[in-house]
Protein backbone atom coordinates (compact mmCIF):
# COMPACT_ATOMS: atom_id res chain seq x y z
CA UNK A 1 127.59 242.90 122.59
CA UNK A 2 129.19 240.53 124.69
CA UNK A 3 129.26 236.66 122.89
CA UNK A 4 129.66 233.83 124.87
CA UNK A 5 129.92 230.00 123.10
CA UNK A 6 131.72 227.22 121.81
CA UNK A 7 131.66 227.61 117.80
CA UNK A 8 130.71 224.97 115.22
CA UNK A 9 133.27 224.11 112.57
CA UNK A 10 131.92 225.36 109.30
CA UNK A 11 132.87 224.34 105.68
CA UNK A 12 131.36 227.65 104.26
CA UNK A 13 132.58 226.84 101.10
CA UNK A 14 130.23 223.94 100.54
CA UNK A 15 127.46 225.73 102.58
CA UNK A 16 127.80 228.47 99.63
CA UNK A 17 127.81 226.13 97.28
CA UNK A 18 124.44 224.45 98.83
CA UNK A 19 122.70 227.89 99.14
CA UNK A 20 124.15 228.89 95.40
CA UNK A 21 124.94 232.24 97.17
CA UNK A 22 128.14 233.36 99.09
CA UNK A 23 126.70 234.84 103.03
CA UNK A 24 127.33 238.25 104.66
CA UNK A 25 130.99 238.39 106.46
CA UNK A 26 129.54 239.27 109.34
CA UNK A 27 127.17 236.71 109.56
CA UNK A 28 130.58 234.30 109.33
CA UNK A 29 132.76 235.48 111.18
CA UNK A 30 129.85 235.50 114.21
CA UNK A 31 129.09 232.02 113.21
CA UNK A 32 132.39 230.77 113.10
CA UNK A 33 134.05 232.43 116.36
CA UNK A 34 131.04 231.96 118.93
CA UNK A 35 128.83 228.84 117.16
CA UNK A 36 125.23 229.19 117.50
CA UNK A 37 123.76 231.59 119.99
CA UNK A 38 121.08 232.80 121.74
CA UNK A 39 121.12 236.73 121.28
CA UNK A 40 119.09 238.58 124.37
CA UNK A 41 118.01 235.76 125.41
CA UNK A 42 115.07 236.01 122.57
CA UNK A 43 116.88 235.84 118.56
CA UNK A 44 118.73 232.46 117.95
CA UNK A 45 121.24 232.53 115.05
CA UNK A 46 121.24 229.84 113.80
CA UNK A 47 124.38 228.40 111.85
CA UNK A 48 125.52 225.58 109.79
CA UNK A 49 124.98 222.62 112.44
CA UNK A 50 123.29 219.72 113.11
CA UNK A 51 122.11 217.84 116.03
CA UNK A 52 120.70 214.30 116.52
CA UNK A 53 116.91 214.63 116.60
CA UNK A 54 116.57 218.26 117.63
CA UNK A 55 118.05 220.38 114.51
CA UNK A 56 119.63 220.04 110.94
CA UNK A 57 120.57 223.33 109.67
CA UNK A 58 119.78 222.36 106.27
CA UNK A 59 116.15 221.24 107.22
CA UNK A 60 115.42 224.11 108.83
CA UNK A 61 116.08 226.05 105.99
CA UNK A 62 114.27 224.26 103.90
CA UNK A 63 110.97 224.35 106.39
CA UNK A 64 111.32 228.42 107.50
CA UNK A 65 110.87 229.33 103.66
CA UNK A 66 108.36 226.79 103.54
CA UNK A 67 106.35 228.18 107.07
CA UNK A 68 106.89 231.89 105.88
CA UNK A 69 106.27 230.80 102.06
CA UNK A 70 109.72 233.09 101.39
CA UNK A 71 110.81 233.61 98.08
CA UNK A 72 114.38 231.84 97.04
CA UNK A 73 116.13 235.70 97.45
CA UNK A 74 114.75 235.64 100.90
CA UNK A 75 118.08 233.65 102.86
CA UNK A 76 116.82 232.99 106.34
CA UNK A 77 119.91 233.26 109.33
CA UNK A 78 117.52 232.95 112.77
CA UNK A 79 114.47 232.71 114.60
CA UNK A 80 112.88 234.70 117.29
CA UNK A 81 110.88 233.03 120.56
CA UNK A 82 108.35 235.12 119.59
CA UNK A 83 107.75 232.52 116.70
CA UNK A 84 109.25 235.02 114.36
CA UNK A 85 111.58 234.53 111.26
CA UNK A 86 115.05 236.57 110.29
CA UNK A 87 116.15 236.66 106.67
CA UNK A 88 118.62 238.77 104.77
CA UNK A 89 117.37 240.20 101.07
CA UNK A 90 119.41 238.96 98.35
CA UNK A 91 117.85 240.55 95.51
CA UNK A 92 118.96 243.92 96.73
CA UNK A 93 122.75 243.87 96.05
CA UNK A 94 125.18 241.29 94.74
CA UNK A 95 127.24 242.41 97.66
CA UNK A 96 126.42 240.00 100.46
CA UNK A 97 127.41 242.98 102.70
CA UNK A 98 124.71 245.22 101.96
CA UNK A 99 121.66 242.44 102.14
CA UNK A 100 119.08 244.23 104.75
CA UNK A 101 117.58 242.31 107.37
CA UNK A 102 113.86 241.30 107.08
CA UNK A 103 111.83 239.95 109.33
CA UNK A 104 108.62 237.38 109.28
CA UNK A 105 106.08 237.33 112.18
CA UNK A 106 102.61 235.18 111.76
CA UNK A 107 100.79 238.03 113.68
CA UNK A 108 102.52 240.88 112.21
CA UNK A 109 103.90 239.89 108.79
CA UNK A 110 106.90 241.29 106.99
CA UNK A 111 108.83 243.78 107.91
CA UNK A 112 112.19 245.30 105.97
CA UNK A 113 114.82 246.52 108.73
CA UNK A 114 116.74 248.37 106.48
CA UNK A 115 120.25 247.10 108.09
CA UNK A 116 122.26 244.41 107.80
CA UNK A 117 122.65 241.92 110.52
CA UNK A 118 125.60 243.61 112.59
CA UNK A 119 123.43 246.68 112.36
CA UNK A 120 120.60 245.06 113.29
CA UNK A 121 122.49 243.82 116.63
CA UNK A 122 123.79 247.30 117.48
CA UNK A 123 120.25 248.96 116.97
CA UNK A 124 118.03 246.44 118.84
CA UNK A 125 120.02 246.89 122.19
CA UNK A 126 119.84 250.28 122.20
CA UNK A 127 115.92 250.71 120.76
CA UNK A 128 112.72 248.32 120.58
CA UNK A 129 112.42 247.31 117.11
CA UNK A 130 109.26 245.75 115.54
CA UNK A 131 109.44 242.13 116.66
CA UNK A 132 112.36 242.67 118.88
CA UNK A 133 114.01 244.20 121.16
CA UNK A 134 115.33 245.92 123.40
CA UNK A 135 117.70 243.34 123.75
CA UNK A 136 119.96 242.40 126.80
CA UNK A 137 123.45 243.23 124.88
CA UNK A 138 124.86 239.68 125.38
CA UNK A 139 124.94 236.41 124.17
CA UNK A 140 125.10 232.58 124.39
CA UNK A 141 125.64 229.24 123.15
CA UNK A 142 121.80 228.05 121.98
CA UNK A 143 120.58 225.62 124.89
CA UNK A 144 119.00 223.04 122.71
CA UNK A 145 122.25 222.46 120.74
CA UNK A 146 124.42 221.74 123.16
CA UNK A 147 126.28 218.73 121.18
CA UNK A 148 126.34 220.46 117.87
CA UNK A 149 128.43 218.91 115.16
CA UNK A 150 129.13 220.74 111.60
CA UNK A 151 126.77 219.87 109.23
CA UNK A 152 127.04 218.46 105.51
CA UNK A 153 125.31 219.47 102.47
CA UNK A 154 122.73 216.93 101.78
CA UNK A 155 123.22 214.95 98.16
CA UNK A 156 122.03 216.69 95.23
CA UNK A 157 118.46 216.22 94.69
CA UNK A 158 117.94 213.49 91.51
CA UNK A 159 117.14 215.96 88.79
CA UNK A 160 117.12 213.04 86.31
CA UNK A 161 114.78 213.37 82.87
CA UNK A 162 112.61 210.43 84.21
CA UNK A 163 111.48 212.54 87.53
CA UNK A 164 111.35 215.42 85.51
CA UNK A 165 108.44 213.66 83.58
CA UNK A 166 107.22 212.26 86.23
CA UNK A 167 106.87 215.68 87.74
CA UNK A 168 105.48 216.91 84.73
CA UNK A 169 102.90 214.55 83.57
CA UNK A 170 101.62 210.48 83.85
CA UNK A 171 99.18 208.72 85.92
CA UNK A 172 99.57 205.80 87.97
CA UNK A 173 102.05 203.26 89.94
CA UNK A 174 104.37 203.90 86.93
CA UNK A 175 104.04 207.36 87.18
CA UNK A 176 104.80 207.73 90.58
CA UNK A 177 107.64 204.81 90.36
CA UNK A 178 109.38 207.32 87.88
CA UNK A 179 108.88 210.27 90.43
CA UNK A 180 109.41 208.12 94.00
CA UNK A 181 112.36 205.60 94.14
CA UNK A 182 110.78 202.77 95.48
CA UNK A 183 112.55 200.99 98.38
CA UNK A 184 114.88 197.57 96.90
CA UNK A 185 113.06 195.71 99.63
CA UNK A 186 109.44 196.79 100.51
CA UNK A 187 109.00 196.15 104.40
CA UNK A 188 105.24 194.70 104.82
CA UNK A 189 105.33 192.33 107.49
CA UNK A 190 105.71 188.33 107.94
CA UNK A 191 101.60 187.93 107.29
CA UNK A 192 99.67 187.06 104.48
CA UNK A 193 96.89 189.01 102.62
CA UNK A 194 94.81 186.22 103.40
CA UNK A 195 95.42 186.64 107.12
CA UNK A 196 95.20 190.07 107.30
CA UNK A 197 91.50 189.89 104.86
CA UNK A 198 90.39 187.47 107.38
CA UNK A 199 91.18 189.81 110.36
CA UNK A 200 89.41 193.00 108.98
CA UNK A 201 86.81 191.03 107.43
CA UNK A 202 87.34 192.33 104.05
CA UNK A 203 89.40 192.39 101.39
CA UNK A 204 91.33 195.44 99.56
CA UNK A 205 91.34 197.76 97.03
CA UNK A 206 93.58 196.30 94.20
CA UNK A 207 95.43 199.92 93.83
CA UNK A 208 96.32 199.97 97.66
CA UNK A 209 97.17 196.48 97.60
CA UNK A 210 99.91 196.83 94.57
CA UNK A 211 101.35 200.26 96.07
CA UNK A 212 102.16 198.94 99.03
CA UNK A 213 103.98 195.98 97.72
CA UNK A 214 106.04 198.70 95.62
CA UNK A 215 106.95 200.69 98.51
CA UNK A 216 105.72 198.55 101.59
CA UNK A 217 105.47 200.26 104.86
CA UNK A 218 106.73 204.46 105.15
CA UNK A 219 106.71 207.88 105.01
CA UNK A 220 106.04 209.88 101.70
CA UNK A 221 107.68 213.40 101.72
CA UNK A 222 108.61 213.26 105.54
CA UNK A 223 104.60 213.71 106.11
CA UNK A 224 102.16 210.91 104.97
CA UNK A 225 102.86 207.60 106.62
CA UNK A 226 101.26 204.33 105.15
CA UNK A 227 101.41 201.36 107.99
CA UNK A 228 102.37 198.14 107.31
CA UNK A 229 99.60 195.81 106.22
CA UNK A 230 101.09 192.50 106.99
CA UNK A 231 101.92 193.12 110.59
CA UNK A 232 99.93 192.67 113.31
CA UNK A 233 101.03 195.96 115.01
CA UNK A 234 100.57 198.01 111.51
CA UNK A 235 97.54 198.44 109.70
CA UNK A 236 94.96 195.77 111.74
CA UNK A 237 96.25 197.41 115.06
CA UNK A 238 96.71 200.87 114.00
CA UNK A 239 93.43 201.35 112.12
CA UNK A 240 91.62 200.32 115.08
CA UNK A 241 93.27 202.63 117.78
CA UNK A 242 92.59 204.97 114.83
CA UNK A 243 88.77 204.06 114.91
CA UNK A 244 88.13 203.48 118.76
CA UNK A 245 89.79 207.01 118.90
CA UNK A 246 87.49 208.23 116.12
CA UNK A 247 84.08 207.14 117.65
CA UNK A 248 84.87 208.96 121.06
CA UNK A 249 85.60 212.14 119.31
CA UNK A 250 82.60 211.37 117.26
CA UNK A 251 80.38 210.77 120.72
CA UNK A 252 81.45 213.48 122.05
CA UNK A 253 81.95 216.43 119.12
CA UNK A 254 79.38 214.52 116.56
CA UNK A 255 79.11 217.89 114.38
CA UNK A 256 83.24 217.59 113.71
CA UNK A 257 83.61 213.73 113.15
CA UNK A 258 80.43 212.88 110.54
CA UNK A 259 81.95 209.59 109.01
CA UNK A 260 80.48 206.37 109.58
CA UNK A 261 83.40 204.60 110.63
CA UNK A 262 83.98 200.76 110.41
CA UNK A 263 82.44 198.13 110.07
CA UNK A 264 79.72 200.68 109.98
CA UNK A 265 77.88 200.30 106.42
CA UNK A 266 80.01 202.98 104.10
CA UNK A 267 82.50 203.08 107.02
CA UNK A 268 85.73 205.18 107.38
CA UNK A 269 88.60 202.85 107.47
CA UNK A 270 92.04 204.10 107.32
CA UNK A 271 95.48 202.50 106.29
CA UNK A 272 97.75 205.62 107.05
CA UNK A 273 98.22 209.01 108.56
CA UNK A 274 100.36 211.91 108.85
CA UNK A 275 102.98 213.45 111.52
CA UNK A 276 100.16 215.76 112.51
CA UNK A 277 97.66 212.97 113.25
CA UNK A 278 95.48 213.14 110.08
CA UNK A 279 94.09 210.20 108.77
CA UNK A 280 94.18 208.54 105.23
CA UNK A 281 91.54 205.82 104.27
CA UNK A 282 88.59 204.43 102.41
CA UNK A 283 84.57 205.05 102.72
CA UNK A 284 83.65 201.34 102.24
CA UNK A 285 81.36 201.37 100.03
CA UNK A 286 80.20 198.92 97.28
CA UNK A 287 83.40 196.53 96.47
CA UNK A 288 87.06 197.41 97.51
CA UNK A 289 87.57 198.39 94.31
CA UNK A 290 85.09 201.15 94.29
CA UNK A 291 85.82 202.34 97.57
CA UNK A 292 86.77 206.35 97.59
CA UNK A 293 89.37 207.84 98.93
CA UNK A 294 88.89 210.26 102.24
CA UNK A 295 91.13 212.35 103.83
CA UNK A 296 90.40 213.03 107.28
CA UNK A 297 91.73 216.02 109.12
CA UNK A 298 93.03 216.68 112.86
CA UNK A 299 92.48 220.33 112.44
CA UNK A 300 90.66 221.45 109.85
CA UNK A 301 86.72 220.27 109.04
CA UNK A 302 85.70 216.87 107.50
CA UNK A 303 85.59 217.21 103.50
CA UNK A 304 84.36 214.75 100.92
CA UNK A 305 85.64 212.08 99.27
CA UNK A 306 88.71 212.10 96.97
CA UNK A 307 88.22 211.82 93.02
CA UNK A 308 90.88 209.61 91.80
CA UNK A 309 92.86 206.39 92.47
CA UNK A 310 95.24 206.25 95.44
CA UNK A 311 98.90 206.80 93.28
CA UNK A 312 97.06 209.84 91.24
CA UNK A 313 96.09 211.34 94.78
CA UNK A 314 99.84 210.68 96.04
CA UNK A 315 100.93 212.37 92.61
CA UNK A 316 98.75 215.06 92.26
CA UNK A 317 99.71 215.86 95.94
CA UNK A 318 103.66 215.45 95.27
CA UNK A 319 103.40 217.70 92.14
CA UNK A 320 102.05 220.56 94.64
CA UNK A 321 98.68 220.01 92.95
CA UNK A 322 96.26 218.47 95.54
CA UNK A 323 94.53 221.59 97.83
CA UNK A 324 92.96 219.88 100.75
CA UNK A 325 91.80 221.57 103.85
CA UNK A 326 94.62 219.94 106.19
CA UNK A 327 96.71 218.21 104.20
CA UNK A 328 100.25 218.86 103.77
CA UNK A 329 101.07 221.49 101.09
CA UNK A 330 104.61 222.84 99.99
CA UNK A 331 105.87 226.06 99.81
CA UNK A 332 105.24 228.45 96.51
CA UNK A 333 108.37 228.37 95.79
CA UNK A 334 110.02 225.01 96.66
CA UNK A 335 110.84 222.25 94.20
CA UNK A 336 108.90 219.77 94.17
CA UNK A 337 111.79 217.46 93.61
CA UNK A 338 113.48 218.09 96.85
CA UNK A 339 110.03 216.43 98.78
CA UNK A 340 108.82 213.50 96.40
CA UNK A 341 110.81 210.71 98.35
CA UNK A 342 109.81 207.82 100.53
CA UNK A 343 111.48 206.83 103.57
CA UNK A 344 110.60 202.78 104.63
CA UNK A 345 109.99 202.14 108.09
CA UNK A 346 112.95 200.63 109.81
């Protein structure tokens, strides 16, 4: 196969030491004389890089045994463009050398190639393989990485007795302080609660209210946003693009978008949503207080409301216990550690 690319500077010692497994030589040696590549113009091998706002080789680790829900001997090394996912088999031999190839396809599922990557090069050139091939015998350096730099091993995820606990067991804000590091400075805007209760016409629920001046304005585990209630352009502006947006769905597909939605009696009023454009809110009904919490999904169909208080929902989710048509779940067999975090808004 001819290889054409500019490599990547890898530390594979620390990228072993990340994984907690040495890689195939092969693998290596590829990665470190040629970079990341585009193989046939179809498999990308993807190495230890990272590029500003298009790819972290770490992430994408983490998130293709999440998407393929691959066990931790399952080591993933590339991707097809038929939305397929390459892995080598650790649990066959300690050797590195002698992990087989296995592949992950939405449509077609698992399948074991039997080879190890090199092979599996040679072989799907010559012969179409399930999932790939033929392939044109050549090689280049992956488009959409362009400016890769070498990538560093994130910190080590706080494995501390107090998450642990957290993790394990405990209800409410002190719960999930113990499990999700607040931010030192909790970005809510330059308003008051007054201001913003006069705007919406209401006031609160007392467990939203103290959450958000815990953790202010953010993302919890890179998915759920919360918007900030004490600026104009966050919750008071947000929740009502959210809601115009809401009644012409509900106009025009009534049988998908049931809610009443604010200031509708019982209405639907969110304060947050997620990178996939679900929304997280209250049914008004009865006092603040006693308002449930509803979930309300882009792509999946309306549920009911939420048992519980808004930190045991964000708990109960973070623990990998919360099953909700639409909502964000992790992988079987990722720690639950490595997601509970909170990023503020900037």
């Amino acid at each position: 196969m001819e290889f054409s690319g500019k490599p990547v500077p890898v530390d594979w010692d620390a990228v072993e030491s990340w994984l907690g497994r040495p890689l195939p030589g092969d693998y290596k040696a590829i990665a470190s004389e040629h970079g990341p590549l585009d193989i046939g113009e179809f498999v990308w091998l993807h190495v230890p890089c990272v590029e500003a706002g298009r790819f972290d080789w770490g992430e994408w680790v983490k998130q293709t045994r999440s998407v393929a829900d691959a066990p931790p001997h399952l080591v993933p090394w590339g991707a097809t463009r038929g939305g397929g996912y390459l892995f080598w088999d650790s649990s066959v031999d300690a050797d590195p050398a002698r992990w087989p190839v296995v592949g992950f396809g939405h449509d077609t599922g698992w399948h074991d190639y039997g080879t190890s990557l090199s092979g599996l090069l040679e072989e799907a050139v010559r012969t179409a393989l399930p999932g790939l091939g033929p392939l044109p015998a050549s090689a280049r350096r992956t488009a959409f990485l362009p400016d890769a730099r070498p990538w560093t091993p994130p910190p080590p995820v706080d494995s501390s007795p107090g998450r642990k606990r957290a993790l394990a067991g405990g209800t409410g804000l002190a719960a999930l302080r113990d499990l999700v590091v607040p931010p030192a400075r909790p970005v809510l805007g330059e308003r008051t609660w007054e201001w913003l209760y006069g705007e919406l016409g209401t006031s609160l629920p007392a467990d939203y209210v103290a959450l958000v001046e815990t953790y202010g304005s953010g993302t919890f585990a890179d998915w759920l946003r919360v918007w900030a209630p004490l600026d104009p352009h966050g919750l008071l502006d947000m929740s009502r693009g959210a809601l115009d947006g809401n009644r012409q769905l509900r106009a025009e597909f009534p049988e998908y978008h049931p809610l009443p939605l604010w200031p509708e009696p019982g209405g639907f009023l969110p304060f947050g949503d997620s990178i996939d454009g679900d929304q997280l809110g209250w049914l008004t009904r009865g006092e603040p207080d006693e308002w449930p919490l509803i979930f309300a999904p882009r792509h999946a169909d309306q549920g009911p409301p939420l048992d519980g208080p808004l930190a045991d929902t964000l708990l109960e989710w973070l623990r990998g216990r919360l099953v909700l048509p639409g909502f964000c779940r992790f992988g079987r067999y990722d720690d639950p550690l490595d997601y509970a975090a909170f990023a503020p808004r900037r």
